[in-house]
C-alpha atoms as a PDB file:
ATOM      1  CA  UNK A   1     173.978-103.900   9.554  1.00  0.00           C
ATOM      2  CA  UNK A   2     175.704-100.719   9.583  1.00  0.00           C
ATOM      3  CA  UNK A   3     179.444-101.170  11.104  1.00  0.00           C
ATOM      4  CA  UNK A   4     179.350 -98.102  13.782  1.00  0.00           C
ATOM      5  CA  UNK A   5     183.161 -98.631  14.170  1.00  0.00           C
ATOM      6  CA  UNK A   6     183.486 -97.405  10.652  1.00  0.00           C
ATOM      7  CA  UNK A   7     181.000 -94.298  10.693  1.00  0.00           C
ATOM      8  CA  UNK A   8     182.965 -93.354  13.864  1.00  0.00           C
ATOM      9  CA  UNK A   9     186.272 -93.499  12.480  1.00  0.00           C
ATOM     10  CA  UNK A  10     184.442 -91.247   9.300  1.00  0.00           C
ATOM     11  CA  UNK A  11     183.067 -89.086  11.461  1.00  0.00           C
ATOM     12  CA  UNK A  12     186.206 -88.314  13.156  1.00  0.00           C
ATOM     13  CA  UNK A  13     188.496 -88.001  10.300  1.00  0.00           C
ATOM     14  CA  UNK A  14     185.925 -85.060   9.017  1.00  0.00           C
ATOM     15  CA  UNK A  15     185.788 -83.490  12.675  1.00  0.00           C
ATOM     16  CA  UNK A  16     189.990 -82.847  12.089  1.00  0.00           C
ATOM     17  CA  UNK A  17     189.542 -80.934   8.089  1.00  0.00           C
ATOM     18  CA  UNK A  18     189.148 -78.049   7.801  1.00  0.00           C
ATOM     19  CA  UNK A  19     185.670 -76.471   5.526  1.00  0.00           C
ATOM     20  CA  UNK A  20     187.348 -76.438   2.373  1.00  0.00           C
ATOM     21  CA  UNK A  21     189.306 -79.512   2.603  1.00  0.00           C
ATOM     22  CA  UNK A  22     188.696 -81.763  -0.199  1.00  0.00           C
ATOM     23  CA  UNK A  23     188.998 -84.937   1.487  1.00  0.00           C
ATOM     24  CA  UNK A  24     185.710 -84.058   3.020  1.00  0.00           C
ATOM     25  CA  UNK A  25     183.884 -84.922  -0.341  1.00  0.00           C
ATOM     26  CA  UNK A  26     185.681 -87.919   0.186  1.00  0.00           C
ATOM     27  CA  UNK A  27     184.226 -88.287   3.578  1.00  0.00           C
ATOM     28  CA  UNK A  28     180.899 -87.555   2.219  1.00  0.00           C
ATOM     29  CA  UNK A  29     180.571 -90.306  -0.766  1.00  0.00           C
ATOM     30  CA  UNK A  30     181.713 -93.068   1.822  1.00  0.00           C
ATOM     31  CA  UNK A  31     179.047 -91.625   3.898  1.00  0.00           C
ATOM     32  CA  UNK A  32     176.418 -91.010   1.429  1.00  0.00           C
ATOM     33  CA  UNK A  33     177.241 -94.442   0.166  1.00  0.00           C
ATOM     34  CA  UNK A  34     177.065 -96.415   3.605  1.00  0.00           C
ATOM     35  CA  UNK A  35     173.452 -95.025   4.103  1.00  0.00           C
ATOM     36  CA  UNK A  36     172.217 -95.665   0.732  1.00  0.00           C
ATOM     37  CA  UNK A  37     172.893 -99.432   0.834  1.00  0.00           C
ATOM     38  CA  UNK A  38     169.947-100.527   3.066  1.00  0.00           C
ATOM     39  CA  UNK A  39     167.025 -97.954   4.103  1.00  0.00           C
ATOM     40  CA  UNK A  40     166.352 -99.921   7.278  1.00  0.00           C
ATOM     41  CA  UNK A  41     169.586-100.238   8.738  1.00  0.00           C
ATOM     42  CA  UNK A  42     170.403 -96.599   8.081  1.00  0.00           C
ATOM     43  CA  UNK A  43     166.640 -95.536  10.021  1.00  0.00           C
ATOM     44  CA  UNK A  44     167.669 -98.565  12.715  1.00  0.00           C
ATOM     45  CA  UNK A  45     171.386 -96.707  12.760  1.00  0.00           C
ATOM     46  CA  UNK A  46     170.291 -92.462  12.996  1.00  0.00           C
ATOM     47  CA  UNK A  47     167.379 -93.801  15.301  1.00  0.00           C
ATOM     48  CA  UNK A  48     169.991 -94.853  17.631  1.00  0.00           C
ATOM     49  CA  UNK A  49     173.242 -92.570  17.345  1.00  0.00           C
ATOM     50  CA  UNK A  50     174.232 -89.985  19.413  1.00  0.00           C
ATOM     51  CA  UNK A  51     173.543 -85.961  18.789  1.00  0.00           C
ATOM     52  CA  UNK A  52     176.926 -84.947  17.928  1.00  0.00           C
ATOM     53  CA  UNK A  53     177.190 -88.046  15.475  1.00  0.00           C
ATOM     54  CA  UNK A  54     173.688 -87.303  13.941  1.00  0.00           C
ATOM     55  CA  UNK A  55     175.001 -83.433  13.748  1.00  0.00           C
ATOM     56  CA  UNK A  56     177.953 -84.545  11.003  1.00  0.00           C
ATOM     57  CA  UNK A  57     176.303 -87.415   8.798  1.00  0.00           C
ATOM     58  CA  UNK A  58     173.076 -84.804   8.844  1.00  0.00           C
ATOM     59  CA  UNK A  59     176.087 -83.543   5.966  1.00  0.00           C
ATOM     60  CA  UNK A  60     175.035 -85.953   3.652  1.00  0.00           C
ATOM     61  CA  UNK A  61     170.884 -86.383   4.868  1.00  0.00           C
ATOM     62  CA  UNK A  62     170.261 -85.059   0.732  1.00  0.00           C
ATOM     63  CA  UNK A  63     172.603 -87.281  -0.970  1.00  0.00           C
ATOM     64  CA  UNK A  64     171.193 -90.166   0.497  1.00  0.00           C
ATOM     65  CA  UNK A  65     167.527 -89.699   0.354  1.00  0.00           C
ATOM     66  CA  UNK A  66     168.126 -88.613  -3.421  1.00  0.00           C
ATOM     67  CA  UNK A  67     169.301 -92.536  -3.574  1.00  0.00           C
ATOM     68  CA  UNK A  68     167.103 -94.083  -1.262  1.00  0.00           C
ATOM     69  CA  UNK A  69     163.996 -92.149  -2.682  1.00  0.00           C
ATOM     70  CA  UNK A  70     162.123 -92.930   0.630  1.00  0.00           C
ATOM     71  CA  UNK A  71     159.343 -91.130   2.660  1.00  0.00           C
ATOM     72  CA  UNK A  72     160.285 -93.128   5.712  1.00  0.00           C
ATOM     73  CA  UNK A  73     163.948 -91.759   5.828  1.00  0.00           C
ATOM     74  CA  UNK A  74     162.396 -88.152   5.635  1.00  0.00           C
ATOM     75  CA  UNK A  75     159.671 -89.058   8.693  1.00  0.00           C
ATOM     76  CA  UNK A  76     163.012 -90.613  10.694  1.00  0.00           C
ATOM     77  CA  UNK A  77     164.608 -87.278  10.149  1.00  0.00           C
ATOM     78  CA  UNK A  78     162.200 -85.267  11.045  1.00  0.00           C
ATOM     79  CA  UNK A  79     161.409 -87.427  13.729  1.00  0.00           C
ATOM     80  CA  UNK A  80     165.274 -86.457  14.856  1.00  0.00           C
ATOM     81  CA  UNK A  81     164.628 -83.170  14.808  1.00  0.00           C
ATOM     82  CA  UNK A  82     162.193 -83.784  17.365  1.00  0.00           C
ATOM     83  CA  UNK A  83     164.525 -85.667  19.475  1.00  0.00           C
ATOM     84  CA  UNK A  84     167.539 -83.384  19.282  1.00  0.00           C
ATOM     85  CA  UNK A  85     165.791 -79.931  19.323  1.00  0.00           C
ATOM     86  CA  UNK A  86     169.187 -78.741  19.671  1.00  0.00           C
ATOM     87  CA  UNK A  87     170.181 -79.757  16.427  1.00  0.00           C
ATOM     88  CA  UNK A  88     169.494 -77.445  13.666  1.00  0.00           C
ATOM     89  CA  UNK A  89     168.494 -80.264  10.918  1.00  0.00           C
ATOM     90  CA  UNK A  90     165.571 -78.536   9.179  1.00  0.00           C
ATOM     91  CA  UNK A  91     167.828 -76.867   6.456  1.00  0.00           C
ATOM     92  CA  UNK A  92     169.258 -80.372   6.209  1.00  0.00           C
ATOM     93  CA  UNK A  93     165.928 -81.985   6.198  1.00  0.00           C
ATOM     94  CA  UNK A  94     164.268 -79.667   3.497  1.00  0.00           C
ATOM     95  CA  UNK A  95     167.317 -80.586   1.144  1.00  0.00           C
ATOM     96  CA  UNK A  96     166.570 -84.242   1.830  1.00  0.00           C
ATOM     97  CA  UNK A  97     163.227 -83.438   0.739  1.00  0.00           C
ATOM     98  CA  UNK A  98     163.688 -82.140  -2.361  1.00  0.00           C
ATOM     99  CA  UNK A  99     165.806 -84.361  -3.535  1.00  0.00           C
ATOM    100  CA  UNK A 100     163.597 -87.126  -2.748  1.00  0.00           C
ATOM    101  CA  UNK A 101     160.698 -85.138  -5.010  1.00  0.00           C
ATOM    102  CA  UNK A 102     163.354 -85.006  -7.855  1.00  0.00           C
END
């Protein structure tokens, strides 16, 4: 199970740095590395969070399909884009598919 607590507290640190900050590689690994440990808790997790938390881990969508290497995570992400039409994923999403095809 994904702690939420945690991705929160992430989440917020990043909303406070500015764009060329380099704690927000920092950020990002933790991230990147928090959704790559278990492919169904991460879908379970983005299927559930909120728009403005899918908007900032949608920062790290390629890093972590390059590791999970699944066609599910790119069908809940796309599925997302759906739901939040708002949200301007597909840039986000076509990154996450290529690196899943590499």
């Amino acid at each position: 199970m994904i702690d939420s607590e945690k991705i929160e507290n992430l989440i917020n640190e990043r909303k406070k740095l500015l764009p060329d900050d380099p704690r927000i590689s920092e950020i990002w690994d933790e991230l990147t590395q928090i959704f790559s440990e278990d492919e169904e808790n991460t879908i379970e997790y983005l299927n559930n969070c909120s728009e403005t938390q899918l908007e900032w881990i949608s920062e790290v969508f390629e890093d972590v399909s390059e590791n999970l290497q699944s066609e599910d995570f790119i069908d809940t992400l796309e599925k997302l884009q759906k739901k939040f039409p708002d949200l301007d994923l597909e840039m986000d999403i076509s990154y996450a598919k290529e690196a899943l095809e590499n």
